[in-house]
C-alpha atoms as a PDB file:
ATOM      1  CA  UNK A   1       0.205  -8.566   7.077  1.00  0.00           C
ATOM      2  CA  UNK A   2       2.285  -6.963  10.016  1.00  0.00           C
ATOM      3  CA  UNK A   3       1.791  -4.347  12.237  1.00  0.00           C
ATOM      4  CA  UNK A   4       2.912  -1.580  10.165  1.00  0.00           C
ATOM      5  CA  UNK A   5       0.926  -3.473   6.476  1.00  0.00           C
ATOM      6  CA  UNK A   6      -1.747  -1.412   5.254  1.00  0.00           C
ATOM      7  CA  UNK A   7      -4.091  -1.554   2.444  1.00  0.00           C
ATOM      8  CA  UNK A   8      -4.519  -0.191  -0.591  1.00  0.00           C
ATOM      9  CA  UNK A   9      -7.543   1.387   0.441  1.00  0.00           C
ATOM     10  CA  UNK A  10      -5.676   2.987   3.295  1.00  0.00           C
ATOM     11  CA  UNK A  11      -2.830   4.283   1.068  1.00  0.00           C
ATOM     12  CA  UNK A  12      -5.148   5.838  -0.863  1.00  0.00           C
ATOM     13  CA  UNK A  13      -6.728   7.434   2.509  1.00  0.00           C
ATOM     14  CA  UNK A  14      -3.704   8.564   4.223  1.00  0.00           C
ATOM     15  CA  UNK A  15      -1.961  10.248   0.865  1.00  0.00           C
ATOM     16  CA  UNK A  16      -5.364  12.257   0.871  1.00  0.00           C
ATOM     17  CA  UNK A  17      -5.342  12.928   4.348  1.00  0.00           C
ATOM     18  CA  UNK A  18      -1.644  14.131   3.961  1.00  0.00           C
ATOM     19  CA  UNK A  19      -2.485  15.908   0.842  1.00  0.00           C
ATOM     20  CA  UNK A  20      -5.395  18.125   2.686  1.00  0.00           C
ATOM     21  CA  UNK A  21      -3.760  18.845   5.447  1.00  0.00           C
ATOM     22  CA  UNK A  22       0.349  19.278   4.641  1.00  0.00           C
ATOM     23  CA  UNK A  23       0.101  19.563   0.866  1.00  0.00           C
ATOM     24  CA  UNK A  24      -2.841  22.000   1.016  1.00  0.00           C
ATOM     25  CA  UNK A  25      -4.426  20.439  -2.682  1.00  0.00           C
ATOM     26  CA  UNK A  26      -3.736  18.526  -5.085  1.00  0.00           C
ATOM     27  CA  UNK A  27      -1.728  19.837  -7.901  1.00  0.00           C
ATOM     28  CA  UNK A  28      -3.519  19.089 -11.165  1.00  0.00           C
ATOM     29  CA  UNK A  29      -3.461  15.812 -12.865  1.00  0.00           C
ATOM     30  CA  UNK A  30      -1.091  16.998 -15.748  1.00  0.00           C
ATOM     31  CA  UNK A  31       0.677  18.308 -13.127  1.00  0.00           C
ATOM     32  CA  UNK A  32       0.997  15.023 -11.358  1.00  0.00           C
ATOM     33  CA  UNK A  33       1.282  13.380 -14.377  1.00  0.00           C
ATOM     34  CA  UNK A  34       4.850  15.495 -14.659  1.00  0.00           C
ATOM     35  CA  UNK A  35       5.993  14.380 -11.587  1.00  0.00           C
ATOM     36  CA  UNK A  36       5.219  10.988 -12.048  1.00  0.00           C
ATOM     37  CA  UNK A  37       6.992  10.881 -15.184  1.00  0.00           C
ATOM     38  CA  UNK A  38      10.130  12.832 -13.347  1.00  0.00           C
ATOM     39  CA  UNK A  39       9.895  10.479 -10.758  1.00  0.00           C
ATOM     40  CA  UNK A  40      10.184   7.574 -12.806  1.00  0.00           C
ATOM     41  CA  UNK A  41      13.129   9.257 -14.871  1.00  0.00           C
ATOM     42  CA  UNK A  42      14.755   9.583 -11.108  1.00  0.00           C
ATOM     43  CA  UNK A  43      14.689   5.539 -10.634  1.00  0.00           C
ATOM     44  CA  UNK A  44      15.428   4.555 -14.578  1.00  0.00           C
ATOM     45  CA  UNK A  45      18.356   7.370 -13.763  1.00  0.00           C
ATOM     46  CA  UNK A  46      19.655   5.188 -10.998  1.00  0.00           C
ATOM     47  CA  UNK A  47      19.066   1.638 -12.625  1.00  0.00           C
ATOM     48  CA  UNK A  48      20.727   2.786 -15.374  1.00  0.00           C
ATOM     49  CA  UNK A  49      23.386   3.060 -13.501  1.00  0.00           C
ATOM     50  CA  UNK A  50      22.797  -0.308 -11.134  1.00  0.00           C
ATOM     51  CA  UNK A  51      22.055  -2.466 -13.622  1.00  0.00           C
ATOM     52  CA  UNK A  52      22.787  -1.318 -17.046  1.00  0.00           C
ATOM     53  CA  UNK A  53      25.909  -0.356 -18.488  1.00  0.00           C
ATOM     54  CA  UNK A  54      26.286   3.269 -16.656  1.00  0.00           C
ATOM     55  CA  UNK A  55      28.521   4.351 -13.805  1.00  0.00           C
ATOM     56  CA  UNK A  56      27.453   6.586 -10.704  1.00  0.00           C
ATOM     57  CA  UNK A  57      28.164   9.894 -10.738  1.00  0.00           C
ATOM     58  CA  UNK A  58      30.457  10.891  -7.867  1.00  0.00           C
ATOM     59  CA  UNK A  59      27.869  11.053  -4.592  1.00  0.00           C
ATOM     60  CA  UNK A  60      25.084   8.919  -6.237  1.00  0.00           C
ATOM     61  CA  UNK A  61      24.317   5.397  -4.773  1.00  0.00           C
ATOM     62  CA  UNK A  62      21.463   2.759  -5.699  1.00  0.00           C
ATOM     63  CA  UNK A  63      20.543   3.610  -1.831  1.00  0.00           C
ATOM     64  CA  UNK A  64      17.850   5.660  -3.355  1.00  0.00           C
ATOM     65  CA  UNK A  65      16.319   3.688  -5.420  1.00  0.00           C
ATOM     66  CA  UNK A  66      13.302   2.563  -2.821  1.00  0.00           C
ATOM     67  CA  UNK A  67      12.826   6.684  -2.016  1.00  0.00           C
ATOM     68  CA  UNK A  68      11.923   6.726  -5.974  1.00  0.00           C
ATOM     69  CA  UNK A  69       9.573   3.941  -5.877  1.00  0.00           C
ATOM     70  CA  UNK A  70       7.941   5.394  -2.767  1.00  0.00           C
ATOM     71  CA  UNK A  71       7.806   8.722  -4.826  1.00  0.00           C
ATOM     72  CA  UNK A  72       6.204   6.879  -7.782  1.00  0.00           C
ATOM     73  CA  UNK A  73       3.426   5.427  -5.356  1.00  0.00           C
ATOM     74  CA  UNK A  74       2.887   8.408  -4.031  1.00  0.00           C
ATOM     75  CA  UNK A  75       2.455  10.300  -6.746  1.00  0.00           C
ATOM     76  CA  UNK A  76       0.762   7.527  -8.649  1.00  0.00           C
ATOM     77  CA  UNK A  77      -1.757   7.122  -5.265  1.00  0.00           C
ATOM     78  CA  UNK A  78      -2.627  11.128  -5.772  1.00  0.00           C
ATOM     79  CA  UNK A  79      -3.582   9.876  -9.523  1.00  0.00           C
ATOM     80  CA  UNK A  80      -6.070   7.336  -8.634  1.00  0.00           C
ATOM     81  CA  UNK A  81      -7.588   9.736  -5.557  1.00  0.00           C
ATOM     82  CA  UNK A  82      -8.027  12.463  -8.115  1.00  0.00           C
ATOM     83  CA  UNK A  83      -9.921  10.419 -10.689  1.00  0.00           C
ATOM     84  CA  UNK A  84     -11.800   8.473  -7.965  1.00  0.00           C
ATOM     85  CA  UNK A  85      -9.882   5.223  -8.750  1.00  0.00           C
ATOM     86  CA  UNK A  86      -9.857   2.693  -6.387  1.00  0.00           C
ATOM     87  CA  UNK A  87      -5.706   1.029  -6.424  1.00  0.00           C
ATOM     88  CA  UNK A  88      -7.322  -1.969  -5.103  1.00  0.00           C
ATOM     89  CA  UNK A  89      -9.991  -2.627  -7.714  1.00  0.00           C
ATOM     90  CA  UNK A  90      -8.069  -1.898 -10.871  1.00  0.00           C
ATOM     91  CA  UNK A  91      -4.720  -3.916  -9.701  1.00  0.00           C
ATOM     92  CA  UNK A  92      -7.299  -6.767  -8.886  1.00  0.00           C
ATOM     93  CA  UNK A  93      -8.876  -6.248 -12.422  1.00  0.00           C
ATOM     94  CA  UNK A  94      -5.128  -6.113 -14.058  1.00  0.00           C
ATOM     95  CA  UNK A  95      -4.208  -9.383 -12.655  1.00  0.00           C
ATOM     96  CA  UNK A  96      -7.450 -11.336 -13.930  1.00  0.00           C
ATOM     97  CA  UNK A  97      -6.477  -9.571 -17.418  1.00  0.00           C
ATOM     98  CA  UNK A  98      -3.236 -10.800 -16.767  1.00  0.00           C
ATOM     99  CA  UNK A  99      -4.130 -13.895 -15.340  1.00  0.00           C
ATOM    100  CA  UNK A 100      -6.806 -14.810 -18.439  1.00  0.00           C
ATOM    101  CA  UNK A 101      -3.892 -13.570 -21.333  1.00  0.00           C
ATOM    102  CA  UNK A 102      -1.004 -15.162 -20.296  1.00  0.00           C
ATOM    103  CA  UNK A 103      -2.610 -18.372 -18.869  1.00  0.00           C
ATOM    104  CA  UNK A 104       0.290 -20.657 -20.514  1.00  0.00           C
ATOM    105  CA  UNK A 105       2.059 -17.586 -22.618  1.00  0.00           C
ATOM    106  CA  UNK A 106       4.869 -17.684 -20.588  1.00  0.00           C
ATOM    107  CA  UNK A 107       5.128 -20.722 -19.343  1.00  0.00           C
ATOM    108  CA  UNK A 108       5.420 -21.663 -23.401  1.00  0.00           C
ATOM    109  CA  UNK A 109       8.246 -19.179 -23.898  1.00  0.00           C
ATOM    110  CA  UNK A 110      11.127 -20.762 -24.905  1.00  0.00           C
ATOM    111  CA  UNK A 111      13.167 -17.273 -23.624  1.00  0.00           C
ATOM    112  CA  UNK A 112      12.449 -18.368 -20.477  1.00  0.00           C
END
């Protein structure tokens, strides 16, 4: 990792560290499970328009498209903190689930 890497474990820190001290609390977790869901309809919005068959609007770029990710984290980071999920243990639990399901799925998948 460089200089400016940091862990999941410190994502999760800093977004609460933010959250206390610019964001005052945490919104509730339908709330935040709004945004997220905005948030994600912000980057489909734009790769819509990247990659699928859509056109930009006059003034709208793909430049944004790694602000709505970061938004998505974000959010999704507030998530976890509220529920007391650790980011690093369940993405480390998803890729053994992953790992043990699709062993030789996909590399039998004559698609790809």
């Amino acid at each position: 990792m460089g200089n400016d890497d940091i862990t999941l474990r410190q994502l999760q820190s800093e977004v609460d560290d933010w959250i206390q001290t610019i964001g005052v609390r945490y919104f509730s977790e339908l709330t935040n499970l709004a945004i997220l869901m905005e948030e994600v309809g912000e980057l489909s919005r734009l790769m819509a328009r990247k990659y699928g068959d859509q056109s930009f609007k006059s003034g709208e770029s793909a430049d944004n498209i790694p602000s709505e990710i970061g938004d998505i984290l974000f959010v999704l980071t507030c998530l976890a903190n509220q529920m007391g999920i650790s980011l690093q243990d369940v993405i480390q639990s998803t890729i053994k689930k992953n790992t043990k399901r699709d062993l030789d799925r996909h590399k039998n998948n004559p698609k790809l």
